[in-house]
PDB file of N, CA and C in Angstrom:
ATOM      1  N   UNK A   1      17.927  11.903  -4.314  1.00  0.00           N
ATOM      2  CA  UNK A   1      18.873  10.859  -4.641  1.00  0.00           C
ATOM      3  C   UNK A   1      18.109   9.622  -5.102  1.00  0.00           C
ATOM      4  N   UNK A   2      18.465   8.853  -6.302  1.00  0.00           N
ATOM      5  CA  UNK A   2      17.501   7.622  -6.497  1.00  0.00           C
ATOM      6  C   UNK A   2      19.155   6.105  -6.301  1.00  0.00           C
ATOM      7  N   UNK A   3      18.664   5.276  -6.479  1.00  0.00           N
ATOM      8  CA  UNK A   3      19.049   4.032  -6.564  1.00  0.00           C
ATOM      9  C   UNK A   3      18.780   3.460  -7.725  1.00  0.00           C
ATOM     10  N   UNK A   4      19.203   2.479  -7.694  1.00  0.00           N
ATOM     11  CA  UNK A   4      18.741   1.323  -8.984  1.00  0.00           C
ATOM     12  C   UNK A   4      18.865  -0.071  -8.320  1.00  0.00           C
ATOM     13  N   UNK A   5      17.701  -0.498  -9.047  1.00  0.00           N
ATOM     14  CA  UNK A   5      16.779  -1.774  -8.624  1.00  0.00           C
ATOM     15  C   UNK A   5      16.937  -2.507  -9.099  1.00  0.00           C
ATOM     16  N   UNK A   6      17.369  -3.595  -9.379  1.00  0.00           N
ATOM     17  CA  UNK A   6      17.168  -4.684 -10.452  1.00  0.00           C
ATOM     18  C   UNK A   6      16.522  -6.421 -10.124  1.00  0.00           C
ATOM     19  N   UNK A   7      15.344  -6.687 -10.427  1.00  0.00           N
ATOM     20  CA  UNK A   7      14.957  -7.449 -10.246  1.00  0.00           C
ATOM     21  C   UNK A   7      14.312  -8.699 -11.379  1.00  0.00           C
ATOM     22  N   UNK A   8      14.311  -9.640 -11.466  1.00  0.00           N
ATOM     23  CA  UNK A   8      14.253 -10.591 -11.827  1.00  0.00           C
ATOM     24  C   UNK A   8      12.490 -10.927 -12.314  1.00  0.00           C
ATOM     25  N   UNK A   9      11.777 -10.952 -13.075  1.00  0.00           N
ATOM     26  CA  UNK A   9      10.518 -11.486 -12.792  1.00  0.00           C
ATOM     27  C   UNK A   9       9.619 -12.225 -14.042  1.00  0.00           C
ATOM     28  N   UNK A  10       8.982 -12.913 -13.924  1.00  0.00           N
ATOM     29  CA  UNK A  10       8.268 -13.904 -14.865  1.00  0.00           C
ATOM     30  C   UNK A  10       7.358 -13.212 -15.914  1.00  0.00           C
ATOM     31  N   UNK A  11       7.391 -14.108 -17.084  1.00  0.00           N
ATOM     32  CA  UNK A  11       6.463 -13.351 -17.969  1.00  0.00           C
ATOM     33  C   UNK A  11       5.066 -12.656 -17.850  1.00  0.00           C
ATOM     34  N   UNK A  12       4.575 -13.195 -16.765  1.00  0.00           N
ATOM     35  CA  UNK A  12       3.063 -13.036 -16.940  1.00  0.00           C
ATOM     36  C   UNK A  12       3.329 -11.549 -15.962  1.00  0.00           C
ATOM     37  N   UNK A  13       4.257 -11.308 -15.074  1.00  0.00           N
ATOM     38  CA  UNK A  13       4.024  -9.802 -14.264  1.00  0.00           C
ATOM     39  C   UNK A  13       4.961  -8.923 -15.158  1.00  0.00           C
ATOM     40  N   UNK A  14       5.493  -9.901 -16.140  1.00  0.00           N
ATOM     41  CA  UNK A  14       6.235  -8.525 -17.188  1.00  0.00           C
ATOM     42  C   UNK A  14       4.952  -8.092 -18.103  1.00  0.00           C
ATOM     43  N   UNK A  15       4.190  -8.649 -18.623  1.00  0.00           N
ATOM     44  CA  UNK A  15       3.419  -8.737 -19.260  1.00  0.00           C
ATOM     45  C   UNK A  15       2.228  -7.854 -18.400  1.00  0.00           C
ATOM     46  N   UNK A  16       2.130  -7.895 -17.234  1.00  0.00           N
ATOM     47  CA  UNK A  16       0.903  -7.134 -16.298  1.00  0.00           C
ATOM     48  C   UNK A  16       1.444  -5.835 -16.661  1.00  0.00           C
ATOM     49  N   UNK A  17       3.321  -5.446 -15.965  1.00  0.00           N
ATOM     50  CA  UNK A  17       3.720  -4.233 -16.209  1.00  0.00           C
ATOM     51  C   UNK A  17       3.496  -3.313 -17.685  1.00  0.00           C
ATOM     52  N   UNK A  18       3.221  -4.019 -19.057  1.00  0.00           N
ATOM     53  CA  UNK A  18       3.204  -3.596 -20.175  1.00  0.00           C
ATOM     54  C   UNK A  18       1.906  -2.984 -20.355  1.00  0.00           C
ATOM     55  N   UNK A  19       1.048  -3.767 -19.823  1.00  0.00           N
ATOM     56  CA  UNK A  19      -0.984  -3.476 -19.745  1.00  0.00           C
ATOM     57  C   UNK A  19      -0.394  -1.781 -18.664  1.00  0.00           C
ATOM     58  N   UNK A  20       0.015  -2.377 -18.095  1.00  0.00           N
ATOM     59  CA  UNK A  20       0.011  -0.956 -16.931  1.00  0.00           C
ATOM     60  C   UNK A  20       0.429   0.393 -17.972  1.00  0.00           C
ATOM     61  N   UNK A  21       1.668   0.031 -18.713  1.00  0.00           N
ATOM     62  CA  UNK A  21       1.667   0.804 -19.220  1.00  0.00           C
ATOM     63  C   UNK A  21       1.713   1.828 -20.087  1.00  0.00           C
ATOM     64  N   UNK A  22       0.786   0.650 -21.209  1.00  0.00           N
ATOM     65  CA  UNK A  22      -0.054   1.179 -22.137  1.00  0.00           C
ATOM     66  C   UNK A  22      -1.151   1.649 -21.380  1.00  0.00           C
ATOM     67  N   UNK A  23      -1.872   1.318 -20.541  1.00  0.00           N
ATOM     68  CA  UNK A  23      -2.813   1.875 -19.802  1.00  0.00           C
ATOM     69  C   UNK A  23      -2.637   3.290 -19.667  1.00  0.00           C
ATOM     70  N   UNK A  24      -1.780   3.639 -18.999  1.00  0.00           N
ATOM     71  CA  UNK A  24      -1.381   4.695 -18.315  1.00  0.00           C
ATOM     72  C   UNK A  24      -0.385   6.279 -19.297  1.00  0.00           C
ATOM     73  N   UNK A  25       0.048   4.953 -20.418  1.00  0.00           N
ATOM     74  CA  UNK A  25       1.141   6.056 -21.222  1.00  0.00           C
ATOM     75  C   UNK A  25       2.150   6.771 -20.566  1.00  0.00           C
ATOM     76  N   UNK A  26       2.948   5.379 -19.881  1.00  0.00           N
ATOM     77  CA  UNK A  26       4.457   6.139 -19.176  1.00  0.00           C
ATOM     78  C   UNK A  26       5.036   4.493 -19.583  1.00  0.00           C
ATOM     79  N   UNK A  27       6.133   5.004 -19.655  1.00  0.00           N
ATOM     80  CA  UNK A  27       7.792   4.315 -19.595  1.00  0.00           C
ATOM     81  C   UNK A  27       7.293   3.431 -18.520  1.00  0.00           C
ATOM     82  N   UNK A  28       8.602   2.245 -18.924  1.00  0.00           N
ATOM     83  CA  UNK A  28       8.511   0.651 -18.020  1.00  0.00           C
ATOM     84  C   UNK A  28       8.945   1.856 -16.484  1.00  0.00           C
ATOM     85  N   UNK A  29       9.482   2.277 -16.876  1.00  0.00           N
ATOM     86  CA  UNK A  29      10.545   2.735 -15.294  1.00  0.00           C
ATOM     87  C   UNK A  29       9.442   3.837 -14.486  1.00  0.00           C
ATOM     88  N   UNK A  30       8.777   4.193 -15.264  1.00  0.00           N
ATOM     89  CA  UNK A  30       7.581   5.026 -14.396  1.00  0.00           C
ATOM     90  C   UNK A  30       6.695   4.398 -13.938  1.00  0.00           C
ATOM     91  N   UNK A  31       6.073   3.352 -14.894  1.00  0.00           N
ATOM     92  CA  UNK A  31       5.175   2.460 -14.432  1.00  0.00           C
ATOM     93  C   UNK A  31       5.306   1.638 -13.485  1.00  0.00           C
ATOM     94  N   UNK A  32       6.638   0.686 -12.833  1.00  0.00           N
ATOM     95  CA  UNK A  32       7.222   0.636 -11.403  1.00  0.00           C
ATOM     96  C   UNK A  32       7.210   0.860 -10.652  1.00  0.00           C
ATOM     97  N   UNK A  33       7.608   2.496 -11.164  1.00  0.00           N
ATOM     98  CA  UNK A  33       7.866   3.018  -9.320  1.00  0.00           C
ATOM     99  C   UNK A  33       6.629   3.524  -9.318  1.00  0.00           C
ATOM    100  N   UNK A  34       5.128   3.743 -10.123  1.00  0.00           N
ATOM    101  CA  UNK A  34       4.131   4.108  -9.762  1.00  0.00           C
ATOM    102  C   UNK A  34       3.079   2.947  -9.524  1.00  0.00           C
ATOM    103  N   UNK A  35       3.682   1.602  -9.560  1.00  0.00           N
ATOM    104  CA  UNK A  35       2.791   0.118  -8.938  1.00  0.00           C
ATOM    105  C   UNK A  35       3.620  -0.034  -7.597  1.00  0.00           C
ATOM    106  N   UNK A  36       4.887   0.593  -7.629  1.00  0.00           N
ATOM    107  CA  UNK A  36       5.598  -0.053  -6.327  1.00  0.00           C
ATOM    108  C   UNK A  36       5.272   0.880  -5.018  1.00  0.00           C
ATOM    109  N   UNK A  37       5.122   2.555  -5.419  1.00  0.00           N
ATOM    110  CA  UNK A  37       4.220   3.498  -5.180  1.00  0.00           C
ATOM    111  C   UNK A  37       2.732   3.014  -4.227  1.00  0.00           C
ATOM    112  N   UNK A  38       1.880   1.921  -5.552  1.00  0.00           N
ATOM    113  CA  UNK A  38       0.687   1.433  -4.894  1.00  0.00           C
ATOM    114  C   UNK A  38       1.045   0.379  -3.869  1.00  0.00           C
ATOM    115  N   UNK A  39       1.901  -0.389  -3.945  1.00  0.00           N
ATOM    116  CA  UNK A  39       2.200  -1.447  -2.896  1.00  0.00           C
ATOM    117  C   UNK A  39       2.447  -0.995  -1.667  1.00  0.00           C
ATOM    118  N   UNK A  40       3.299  -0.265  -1.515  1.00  0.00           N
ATOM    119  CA  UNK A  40       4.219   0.426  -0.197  1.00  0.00           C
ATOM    120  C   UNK A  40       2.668   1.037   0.406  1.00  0.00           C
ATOM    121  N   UNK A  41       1.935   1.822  -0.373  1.00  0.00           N
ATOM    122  CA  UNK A  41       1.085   2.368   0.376  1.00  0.00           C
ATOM    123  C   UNK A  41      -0.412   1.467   0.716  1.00  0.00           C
ATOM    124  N   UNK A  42      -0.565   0.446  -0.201  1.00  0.00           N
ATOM    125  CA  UNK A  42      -1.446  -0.359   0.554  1.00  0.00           C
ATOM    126  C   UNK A  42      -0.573  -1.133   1.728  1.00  0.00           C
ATOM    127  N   UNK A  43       0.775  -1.557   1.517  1.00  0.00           N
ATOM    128  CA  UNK A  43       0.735  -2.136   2.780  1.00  0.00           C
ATOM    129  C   UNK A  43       1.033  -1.358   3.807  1.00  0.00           C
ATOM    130  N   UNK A  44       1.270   0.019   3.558  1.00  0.00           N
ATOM    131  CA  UNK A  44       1.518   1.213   5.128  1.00  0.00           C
ATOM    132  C   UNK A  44      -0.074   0.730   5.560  1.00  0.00           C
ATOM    133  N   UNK A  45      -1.289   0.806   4.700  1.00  0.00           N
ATOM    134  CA  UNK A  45      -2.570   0.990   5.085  1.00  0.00           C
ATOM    135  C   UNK A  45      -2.849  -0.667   6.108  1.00  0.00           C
ATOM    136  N   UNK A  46      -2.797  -1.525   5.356  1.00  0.00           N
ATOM    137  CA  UNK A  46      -3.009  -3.041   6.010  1.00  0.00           C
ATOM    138  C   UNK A  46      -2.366  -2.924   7.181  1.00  0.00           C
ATOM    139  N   UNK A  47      -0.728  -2.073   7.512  1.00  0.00           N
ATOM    140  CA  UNK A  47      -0.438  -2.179   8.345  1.00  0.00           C
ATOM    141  C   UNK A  47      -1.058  -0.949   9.846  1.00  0.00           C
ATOM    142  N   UNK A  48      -1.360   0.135   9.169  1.00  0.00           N
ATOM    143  CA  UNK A  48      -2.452   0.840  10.061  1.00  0.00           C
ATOM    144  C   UNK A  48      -3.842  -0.188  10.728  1.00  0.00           C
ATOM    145  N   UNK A  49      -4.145  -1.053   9.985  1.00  0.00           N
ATOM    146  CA  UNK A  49      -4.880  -1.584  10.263  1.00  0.00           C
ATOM    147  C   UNK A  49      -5.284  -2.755  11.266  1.00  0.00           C
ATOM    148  N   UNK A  50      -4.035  -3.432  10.732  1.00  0.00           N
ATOM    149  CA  UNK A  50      -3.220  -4.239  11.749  1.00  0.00           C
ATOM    150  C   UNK A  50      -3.075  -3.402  13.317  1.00  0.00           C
ATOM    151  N   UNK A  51      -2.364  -2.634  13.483  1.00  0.00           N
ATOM    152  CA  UNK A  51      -1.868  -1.611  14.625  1.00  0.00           C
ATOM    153  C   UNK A  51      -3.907  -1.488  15.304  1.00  0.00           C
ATOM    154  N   UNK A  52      -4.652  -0.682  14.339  1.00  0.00           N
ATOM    155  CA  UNK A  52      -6.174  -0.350  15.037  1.00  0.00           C
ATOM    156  C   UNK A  52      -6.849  -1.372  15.764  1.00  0.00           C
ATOM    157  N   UNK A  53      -6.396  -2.682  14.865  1.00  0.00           N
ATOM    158  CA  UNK A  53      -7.221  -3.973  15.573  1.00  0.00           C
ATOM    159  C   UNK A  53      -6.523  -4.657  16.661  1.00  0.00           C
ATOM    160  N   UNK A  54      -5.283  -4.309  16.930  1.00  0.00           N
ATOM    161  CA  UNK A  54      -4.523  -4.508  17.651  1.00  0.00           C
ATOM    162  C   UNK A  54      -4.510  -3.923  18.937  1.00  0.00           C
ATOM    163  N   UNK A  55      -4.943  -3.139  18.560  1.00  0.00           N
ATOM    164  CA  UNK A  55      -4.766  -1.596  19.730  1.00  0.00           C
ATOM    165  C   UNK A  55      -5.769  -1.418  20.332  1.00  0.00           C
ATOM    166  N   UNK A  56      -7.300  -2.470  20.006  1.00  0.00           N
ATOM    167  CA  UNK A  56      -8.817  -1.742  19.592  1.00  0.00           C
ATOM    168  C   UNK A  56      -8.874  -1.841  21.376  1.00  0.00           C
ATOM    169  N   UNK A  57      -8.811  -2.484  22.232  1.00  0.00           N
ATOM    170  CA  UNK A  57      -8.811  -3.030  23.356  1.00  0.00           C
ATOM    171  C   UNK A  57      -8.805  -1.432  24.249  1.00  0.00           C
ATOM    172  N   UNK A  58      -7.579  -0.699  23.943  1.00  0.00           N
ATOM    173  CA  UNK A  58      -6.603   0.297  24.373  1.00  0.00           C
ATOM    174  C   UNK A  58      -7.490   1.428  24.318  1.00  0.00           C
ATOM    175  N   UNK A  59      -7.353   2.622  24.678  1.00  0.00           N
ATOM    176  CA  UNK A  59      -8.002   3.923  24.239  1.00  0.00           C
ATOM    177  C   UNK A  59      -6.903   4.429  22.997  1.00  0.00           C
ATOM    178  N   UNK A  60      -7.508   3.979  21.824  1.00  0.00           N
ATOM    179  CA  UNK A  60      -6.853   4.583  20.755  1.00  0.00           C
ATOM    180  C   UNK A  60      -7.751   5.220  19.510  1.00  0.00           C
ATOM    181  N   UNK A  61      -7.850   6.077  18.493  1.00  0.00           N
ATOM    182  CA  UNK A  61      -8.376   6.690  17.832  1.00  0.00           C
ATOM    183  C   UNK A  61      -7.483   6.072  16.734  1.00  0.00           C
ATOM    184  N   UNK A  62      -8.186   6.495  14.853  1.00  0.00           N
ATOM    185  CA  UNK A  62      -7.669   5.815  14.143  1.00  0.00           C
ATOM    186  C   UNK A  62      -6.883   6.535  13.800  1.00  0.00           C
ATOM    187  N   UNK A  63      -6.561   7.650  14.009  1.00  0.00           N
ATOM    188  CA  UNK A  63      -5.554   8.876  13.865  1.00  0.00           C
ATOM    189  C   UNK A  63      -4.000   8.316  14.431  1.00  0.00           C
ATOM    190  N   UNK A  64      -4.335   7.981  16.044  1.00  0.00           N
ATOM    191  CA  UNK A  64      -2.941   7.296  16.351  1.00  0.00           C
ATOM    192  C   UNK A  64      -2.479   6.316  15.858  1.00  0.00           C
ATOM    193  N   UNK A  65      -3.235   5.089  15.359  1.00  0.00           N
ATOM    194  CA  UNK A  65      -2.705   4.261  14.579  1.00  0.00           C
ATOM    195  C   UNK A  65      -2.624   4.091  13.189  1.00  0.00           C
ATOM    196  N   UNK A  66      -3.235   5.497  12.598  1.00  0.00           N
ATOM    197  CA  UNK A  66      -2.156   5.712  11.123  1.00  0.00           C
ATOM    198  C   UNK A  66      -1.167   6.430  11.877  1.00  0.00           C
ATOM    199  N   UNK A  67      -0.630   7.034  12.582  1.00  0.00           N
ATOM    200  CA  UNK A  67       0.440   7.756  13.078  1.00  0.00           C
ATOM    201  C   UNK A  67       1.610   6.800  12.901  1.00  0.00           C
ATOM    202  N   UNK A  68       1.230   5.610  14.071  1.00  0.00           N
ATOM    203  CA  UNK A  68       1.962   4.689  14.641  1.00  0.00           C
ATOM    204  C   UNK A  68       2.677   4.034  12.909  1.00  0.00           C
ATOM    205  N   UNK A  69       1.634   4.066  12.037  1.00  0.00           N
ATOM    206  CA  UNK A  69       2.108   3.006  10.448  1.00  0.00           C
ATOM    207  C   UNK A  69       2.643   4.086  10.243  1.00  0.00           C
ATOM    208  N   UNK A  70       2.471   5.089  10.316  1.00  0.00           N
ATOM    209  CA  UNK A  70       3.278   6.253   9.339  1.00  0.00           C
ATOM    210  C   UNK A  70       2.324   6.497   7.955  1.00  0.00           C
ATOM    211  N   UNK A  71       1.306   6.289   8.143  1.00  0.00           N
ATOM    212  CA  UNK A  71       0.338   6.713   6.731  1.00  0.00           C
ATOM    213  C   UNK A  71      -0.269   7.983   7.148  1.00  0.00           C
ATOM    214  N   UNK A  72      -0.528   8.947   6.316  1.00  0.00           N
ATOM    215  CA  UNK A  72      -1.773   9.787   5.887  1.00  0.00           C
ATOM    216  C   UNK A  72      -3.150   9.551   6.363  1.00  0.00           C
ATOM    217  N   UNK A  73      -3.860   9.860   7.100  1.00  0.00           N
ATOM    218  CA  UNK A  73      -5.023   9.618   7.665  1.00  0.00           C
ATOM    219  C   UNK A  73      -6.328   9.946   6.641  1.00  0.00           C
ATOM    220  N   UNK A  74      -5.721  11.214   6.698  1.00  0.00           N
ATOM    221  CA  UNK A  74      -6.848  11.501   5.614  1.00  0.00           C
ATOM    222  C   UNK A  74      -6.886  11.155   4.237  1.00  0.00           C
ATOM    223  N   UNK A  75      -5.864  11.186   3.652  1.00  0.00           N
ATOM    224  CA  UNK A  75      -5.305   9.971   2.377  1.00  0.00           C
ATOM    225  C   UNK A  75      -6.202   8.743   2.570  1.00  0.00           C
ATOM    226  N   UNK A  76      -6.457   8.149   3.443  1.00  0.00           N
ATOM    227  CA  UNK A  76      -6.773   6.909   3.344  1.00  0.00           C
ATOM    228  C   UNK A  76      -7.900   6.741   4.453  1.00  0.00           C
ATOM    229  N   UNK A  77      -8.842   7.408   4.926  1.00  0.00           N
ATOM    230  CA  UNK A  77      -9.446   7.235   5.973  1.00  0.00           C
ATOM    231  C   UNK A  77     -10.889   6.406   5.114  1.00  0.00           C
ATOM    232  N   UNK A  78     -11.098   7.015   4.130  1.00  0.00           N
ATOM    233  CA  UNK A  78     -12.057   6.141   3.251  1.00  0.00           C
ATOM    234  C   UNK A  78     -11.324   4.796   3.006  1.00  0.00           C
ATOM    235  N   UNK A  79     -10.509   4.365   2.113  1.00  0.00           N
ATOM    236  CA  UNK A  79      -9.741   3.348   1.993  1.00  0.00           C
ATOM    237  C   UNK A  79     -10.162   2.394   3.510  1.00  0.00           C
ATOM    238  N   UNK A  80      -9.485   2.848   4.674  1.00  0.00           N
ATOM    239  CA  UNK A  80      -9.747   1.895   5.439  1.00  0.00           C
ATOM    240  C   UNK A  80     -11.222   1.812   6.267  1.00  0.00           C
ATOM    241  N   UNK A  81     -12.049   2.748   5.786  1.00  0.00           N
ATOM    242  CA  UNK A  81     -13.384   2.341   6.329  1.00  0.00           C
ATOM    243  C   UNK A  81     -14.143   1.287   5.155  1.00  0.00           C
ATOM    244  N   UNK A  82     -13.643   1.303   3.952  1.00  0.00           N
ATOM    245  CA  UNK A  82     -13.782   0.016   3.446  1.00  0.00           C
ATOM    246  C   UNK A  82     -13.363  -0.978   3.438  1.00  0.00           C
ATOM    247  N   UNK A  83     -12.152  -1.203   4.278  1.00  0.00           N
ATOM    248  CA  UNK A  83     -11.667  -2.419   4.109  1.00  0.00           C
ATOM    249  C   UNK A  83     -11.595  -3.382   5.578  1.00  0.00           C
ATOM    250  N   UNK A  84     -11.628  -2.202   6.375  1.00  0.00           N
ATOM    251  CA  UNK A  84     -10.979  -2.365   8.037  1.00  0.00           C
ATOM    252  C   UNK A  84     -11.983  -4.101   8.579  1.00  0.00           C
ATOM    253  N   UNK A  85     -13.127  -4.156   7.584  1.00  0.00           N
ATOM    254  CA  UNK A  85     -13.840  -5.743   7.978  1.00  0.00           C
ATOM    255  C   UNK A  85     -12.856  -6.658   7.529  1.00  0.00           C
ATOM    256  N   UNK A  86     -12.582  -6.713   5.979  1.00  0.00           N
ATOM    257  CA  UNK A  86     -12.069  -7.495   4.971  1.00  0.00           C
ATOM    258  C   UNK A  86     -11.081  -8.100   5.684  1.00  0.00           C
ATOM    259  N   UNK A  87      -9.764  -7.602   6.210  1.00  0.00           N
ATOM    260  CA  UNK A  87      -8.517  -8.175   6.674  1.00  0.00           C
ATOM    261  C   UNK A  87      -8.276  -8.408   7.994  1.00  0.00           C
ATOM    262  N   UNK A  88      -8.258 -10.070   8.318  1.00  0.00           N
ATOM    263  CA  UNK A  88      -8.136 -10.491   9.298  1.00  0.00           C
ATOM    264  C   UNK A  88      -6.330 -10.070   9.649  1.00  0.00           C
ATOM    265  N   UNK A  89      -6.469  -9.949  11.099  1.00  0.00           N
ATOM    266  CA  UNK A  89      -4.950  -9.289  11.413  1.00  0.00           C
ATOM    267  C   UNK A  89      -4.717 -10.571  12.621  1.00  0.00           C
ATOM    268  N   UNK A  90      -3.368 -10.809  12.258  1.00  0.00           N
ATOM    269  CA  UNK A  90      -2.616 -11.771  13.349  1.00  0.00           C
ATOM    270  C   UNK A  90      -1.940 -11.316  14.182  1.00  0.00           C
ATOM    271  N   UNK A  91      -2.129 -11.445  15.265  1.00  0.00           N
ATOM    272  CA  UNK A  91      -1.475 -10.717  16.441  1.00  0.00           C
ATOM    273  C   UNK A  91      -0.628 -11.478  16.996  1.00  0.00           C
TER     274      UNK A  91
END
């Protein structure tokens, strides 16, 4: 089942979406849901991350707290061994 979205946005991220997708060689409407695609899943990841540094105290593995975000572990277990310094998390 899909929906429809309609959102509002300024020249310069209409203009990002067009680079995307000439880049890529898909339609405005593919190119969307495949940046909105990248968003959702970096922030499932920031939010795994959040949860690990949160949790670090606890007996937890990084397995339970991609569980806890609902991400892919192995999808992203590189991803967050590069980043897991970078982002300070507010508790």
């Amino acid at each position: 089942m899909t929906i429809v979205i309609t959102a509002r946005i300024d020249e310069e991220l209409a203009h990002e979406i067009e680079e995307y997708m000439k880049n890529f060689k898909v339609d405005r409407s593919t190119a969307i849901k495949m940046i909105l695609s990248l968003g959702i899943r970096d922030w499932k990841t920031q939010k795994a991350i959040k949860i690990y540094k949160a949790l670090a105290r606890k007996p937890l593995t990084l397995a339970v707290g991609m569980n806890r975000a609902q991400c892919n572990m192995y999808a992203k277990k590189s991803l967050i061994s590069r980043r897991i310094d970078k982002y300070t998390c507010v508790g």
